[in-house]
N, C-alpha and C. Protein backbone atom coordinates (compact mmCIF):
# COMPACT_ATOMS: atom_id res chain seq x y z
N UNK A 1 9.91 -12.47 -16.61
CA UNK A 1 11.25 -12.14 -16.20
C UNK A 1 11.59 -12.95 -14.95
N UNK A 2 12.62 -13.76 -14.69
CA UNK A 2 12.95 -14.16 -14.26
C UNK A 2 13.05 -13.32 -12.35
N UNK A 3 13.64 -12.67 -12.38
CA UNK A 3 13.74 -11.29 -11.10
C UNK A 3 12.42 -11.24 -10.51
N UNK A 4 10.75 -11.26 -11.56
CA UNK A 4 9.80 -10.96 -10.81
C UNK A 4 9.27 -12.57 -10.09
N UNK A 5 9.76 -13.48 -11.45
CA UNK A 5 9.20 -14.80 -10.18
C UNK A 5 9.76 -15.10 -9.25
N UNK A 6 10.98 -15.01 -8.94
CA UNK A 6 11.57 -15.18 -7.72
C UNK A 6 11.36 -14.67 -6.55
N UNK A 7 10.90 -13.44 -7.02
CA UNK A 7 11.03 -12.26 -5.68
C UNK A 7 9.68 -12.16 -5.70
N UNK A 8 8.93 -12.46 -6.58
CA UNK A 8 7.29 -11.96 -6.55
C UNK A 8 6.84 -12.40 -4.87
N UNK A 9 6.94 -13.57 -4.19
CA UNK A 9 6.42 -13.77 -2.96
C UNK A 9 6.39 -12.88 -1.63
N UNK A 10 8.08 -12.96 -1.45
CA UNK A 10 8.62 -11.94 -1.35
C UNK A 10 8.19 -10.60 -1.52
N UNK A 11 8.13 -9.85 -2.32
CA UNK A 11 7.51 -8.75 -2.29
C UNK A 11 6.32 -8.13 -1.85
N UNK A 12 5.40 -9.27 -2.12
CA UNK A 12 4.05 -9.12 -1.98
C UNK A 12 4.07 -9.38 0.03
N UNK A 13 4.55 -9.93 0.70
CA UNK A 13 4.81 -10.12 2.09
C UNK A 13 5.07 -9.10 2.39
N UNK A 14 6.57 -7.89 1.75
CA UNK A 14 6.87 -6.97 2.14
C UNK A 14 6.23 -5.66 1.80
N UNK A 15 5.54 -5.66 0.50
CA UNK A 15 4.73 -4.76 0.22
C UNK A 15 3.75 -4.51 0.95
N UNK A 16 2.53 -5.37 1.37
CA UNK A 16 1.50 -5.84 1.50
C UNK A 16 1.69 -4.80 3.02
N UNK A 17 2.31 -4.96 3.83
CA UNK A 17 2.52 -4.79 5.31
C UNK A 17 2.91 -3.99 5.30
N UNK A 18 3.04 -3.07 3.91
CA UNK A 18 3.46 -1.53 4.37
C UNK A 18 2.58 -0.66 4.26
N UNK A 19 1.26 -1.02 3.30
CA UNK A 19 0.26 -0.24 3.08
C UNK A 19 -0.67 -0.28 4.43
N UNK A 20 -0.39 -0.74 5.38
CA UNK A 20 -1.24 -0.44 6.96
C UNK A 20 -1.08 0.74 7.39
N UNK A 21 -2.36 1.16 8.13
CA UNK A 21 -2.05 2.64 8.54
C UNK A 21 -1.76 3.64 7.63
N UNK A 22 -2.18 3.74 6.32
CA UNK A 22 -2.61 5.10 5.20
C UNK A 22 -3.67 5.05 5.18
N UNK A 23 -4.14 6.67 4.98
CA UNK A 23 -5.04 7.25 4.51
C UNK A 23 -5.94 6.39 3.55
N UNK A 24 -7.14 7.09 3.81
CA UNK A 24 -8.09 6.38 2.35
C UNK A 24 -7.63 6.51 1.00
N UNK A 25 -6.76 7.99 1.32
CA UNK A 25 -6.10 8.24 -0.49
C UNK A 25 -5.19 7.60 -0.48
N UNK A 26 -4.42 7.59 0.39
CA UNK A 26 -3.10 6.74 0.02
C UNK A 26 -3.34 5.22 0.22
N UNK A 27 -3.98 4.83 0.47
CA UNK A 27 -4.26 3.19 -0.09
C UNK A 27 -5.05 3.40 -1.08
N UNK A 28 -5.66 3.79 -1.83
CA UNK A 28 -6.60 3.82 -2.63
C UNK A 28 -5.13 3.94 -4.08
N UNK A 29 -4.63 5.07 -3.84
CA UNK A 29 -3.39 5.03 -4.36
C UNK A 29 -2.22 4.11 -4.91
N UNK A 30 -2.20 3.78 -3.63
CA UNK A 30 -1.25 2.83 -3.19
C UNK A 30 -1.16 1.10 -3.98
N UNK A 31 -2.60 1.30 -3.61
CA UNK A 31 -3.28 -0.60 -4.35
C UNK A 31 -3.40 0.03 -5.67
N UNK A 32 -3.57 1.30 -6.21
CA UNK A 32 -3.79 0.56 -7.92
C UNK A 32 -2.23 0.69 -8.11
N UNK A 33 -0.92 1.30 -7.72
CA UNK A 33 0.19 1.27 -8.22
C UNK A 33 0.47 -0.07 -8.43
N UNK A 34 0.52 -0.50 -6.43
CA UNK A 34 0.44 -1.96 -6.24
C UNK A 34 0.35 -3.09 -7.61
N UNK A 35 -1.46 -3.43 -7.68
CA UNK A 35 -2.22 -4.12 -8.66
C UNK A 35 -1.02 -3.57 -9.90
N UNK A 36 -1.27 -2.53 -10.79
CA UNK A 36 -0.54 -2.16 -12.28
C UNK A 36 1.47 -2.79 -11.78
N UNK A 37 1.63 -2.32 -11.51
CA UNK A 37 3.29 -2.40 -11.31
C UNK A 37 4.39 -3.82 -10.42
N UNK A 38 3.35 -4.31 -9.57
CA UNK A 38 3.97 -5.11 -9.13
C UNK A 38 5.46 -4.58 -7.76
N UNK A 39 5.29 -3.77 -7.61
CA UNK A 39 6.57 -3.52 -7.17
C UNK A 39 7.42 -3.77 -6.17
N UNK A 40 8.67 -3.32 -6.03
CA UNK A 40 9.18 -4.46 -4.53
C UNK A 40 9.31 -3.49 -3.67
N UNK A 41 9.43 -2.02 -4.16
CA UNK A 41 9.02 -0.82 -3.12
C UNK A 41 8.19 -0.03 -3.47
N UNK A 42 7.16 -0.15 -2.63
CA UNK A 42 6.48 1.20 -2.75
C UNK A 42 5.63 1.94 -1.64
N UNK A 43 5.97 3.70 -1.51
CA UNK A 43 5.89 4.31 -0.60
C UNK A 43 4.92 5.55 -0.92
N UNK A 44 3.60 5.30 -0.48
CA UNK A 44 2.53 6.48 -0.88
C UNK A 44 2.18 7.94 0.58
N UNK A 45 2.35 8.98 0.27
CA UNK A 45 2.02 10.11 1.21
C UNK A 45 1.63 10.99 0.64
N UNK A 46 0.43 11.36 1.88
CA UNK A 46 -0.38 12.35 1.23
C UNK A 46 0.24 13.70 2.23
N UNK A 47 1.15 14.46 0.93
CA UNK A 47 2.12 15.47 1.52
C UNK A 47 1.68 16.63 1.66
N UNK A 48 0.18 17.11 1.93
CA UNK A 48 -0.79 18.22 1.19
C UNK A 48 -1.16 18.44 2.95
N UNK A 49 -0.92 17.91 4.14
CA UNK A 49 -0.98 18.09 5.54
C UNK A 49 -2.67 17.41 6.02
N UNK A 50 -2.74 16.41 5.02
CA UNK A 50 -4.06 15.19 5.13
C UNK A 50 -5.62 15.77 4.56
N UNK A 51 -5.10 16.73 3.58
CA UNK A 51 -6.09 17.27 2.60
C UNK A 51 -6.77 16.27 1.58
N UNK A 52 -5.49 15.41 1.15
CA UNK A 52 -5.79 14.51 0.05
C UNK A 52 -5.03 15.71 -1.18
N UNK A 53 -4.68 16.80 -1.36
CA UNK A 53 -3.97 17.39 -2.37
C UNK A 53 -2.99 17.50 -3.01
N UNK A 54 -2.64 16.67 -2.49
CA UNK A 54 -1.02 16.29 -2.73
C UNK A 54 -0.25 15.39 -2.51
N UNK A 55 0.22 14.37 -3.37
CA UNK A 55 0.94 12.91 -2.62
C UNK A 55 2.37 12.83 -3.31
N UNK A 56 3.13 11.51 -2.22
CA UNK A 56 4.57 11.95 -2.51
C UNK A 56 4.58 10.20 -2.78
N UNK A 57 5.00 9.91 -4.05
CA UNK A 57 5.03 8.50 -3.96
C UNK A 57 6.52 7.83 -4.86
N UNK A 58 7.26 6.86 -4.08
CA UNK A 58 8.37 6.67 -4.01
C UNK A 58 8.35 5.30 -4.61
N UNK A 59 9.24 4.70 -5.57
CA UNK A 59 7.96 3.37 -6.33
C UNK A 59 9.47 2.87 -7.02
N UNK A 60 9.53 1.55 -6.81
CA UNK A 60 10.66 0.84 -7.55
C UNK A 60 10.31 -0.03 -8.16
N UNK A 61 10.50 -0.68 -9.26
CA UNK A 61 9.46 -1.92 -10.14
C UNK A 61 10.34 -1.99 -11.30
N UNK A 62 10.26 -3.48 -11.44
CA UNK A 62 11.09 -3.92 -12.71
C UNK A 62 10.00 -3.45 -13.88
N UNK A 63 8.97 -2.52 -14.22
CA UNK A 63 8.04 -2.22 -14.97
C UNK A 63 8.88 -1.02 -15.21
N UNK A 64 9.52 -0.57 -14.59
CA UNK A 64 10.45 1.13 -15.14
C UNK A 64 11.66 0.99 -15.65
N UNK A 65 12.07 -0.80 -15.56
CA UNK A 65 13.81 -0.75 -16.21
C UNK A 65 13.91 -0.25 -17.66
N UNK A 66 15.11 0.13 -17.99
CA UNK A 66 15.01 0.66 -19.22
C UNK A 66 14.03 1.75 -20.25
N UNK A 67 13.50 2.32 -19.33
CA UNK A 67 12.24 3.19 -19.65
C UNK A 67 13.15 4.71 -19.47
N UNK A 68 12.72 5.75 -19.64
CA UNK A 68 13.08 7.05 -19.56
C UNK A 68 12.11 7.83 -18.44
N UNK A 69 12.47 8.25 -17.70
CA UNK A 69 11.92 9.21 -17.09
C UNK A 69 10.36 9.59 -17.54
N UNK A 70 10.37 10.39 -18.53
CA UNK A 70 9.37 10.86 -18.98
C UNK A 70 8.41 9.49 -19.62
N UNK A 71 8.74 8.53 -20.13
CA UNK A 71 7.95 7.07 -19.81
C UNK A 71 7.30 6.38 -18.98
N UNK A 72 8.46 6.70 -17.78
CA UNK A 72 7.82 6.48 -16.50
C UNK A 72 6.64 7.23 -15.65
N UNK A 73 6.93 8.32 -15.66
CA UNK A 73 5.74 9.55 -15.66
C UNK A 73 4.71 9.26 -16.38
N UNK A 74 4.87 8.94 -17.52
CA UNK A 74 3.13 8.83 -18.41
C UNK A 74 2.64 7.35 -18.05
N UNK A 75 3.59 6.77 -17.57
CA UNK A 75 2.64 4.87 -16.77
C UNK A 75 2.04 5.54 -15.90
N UNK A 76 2.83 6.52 -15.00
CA UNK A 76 2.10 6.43 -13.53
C UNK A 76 0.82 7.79 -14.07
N UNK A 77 0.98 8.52 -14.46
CA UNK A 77 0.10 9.65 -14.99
C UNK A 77 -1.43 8.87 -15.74
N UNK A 78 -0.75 7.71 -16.48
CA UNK A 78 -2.09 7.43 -17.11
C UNK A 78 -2.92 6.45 -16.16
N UNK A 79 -2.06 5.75 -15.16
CA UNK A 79 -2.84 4.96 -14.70
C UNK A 79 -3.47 6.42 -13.27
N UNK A 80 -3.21 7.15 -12.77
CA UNK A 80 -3.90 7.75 -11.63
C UNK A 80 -4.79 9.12 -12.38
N UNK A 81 -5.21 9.20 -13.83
CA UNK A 81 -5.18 10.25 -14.40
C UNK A 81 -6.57 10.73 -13.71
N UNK A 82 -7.95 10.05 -13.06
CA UNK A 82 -8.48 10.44 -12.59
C UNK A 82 -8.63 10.93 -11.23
N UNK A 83 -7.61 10.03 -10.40
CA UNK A 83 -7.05 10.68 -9.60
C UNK A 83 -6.09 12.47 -9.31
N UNK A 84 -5.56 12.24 -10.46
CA UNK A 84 -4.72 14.07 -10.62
C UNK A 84 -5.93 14.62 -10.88
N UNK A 85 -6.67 14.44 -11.13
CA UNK A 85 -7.42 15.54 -11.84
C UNK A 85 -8.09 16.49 -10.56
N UNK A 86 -8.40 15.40 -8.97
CA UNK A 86 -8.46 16.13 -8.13
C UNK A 86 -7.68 16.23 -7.56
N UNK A 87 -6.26 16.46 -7.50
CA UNK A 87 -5.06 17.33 -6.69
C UNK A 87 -4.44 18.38 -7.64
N UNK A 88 -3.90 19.10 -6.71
CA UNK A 88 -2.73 20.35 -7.08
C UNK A 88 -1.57 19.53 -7.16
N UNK A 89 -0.82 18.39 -6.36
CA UNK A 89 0.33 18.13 -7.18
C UNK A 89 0.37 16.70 -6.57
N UNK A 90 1.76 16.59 -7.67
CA UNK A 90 2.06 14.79 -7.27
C UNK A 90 3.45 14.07 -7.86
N UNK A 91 4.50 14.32 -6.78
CA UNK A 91 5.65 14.10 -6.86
C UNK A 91 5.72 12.54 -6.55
N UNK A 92 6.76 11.84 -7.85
CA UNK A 92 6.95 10.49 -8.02
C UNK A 92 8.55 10.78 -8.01
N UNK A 93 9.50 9.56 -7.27
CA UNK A 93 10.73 8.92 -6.80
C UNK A 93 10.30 7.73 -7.45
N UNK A 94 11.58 7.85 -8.67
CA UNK A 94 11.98 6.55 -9.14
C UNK A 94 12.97 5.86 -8.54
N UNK A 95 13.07 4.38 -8.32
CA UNK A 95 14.74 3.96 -8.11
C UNK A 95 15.29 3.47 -9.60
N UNK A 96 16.59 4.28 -9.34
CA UNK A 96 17.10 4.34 -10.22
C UNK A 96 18.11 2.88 -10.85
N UNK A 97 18.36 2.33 -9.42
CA UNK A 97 19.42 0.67 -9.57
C UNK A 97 18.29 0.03 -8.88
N UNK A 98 17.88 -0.59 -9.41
CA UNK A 98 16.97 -1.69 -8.92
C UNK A 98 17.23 -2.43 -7.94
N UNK A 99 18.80 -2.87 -8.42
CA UNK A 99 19.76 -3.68 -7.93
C UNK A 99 19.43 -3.32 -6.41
N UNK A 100 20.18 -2.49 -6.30
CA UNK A 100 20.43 -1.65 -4.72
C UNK A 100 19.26 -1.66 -3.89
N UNK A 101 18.15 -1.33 -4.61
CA UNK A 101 16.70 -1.93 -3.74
C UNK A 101 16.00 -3.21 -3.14
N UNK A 102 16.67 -3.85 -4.39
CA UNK A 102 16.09 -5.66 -4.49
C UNK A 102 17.09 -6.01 -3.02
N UNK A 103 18.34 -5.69 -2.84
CA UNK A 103 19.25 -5.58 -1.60
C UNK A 103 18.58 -5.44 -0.51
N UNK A 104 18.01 -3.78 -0.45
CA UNK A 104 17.34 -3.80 0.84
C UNK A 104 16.38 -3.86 0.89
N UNK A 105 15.00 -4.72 -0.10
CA UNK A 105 14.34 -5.50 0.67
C UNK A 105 14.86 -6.83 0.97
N UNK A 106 15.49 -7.35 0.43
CA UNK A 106 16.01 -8.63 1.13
C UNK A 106 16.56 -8.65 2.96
N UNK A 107 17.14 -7.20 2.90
CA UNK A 107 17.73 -7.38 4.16
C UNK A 107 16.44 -6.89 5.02
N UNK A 108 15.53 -6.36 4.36
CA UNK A 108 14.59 -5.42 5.01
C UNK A 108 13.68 -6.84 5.79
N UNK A 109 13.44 -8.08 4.49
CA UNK A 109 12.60 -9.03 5.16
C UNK A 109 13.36 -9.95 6.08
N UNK A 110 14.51 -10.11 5.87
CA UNK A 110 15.22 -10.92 6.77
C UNK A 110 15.05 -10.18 7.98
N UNK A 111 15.32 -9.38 8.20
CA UNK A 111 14.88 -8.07 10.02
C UNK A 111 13.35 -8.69 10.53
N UNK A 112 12.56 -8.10 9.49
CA UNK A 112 11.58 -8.96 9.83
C UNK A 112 11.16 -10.34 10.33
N UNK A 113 11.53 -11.30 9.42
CA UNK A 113 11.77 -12.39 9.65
C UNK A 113 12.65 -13.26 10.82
N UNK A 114 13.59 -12.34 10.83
CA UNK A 114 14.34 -13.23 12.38
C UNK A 114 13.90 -12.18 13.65
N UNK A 115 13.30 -11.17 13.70
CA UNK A 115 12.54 -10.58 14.63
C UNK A 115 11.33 -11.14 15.23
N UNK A 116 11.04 -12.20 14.01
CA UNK A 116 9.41 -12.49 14.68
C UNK A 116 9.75 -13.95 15.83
């Protein structure tokens, strides 16, 4: 797809630098969404008060366009399925316009970028 080669560099700059400073679960998390999905946002928390029981993960990826909800749930379900098996829960945020995201990481790396 055209959308992921362009932005693939990009992403991986902005992705990459967000997974600093998580938990062992939430990078552990975090990198296999990462690795499977590719994505241009993604946001892992372990919402369980640093138990590891619970994570809140917020995930945008041209791997969910045109998919259904409940599609999307069984990607992310099958790829962490050994992971659920030790928590009580695990709330996933889809973006819904891609569009609107691919936006603010662009503006997100430009901040970056003329900051440094």
């Amino acid at each position: 797809m055209r959308f992921n080669s362009i932005l693939r560099p990009l992403h991986r700059l902005y992705t990459t630098s967000v997974a600093d400073g998580l938990t062992a679960g939430e990078s552990h998390i975090y990198n296999k969404l990462h690795e499977a999905f590719e994505p241009i946002r993604l946001r892992v928390s372990d919402v369980s008060g640093g138990c590891g029981s619970m994570y809140a993960i917020d995930i945008a990826s041209a791997s969910f366009e045109g998919k259904s909800i409940v599609k999307q749930h069984r990607l992310i379900n099958d790829l962490l399925k050994e992971e659920i098996k030790e928590m009580h829960g695990l709330q996933v945020q889809y973006e819904r316009q891609l569009e609107n995201t691919l936006t603010n990481t662009l503006l997100s790396a430009f901040e970056l970028w003329s900051s440094a």
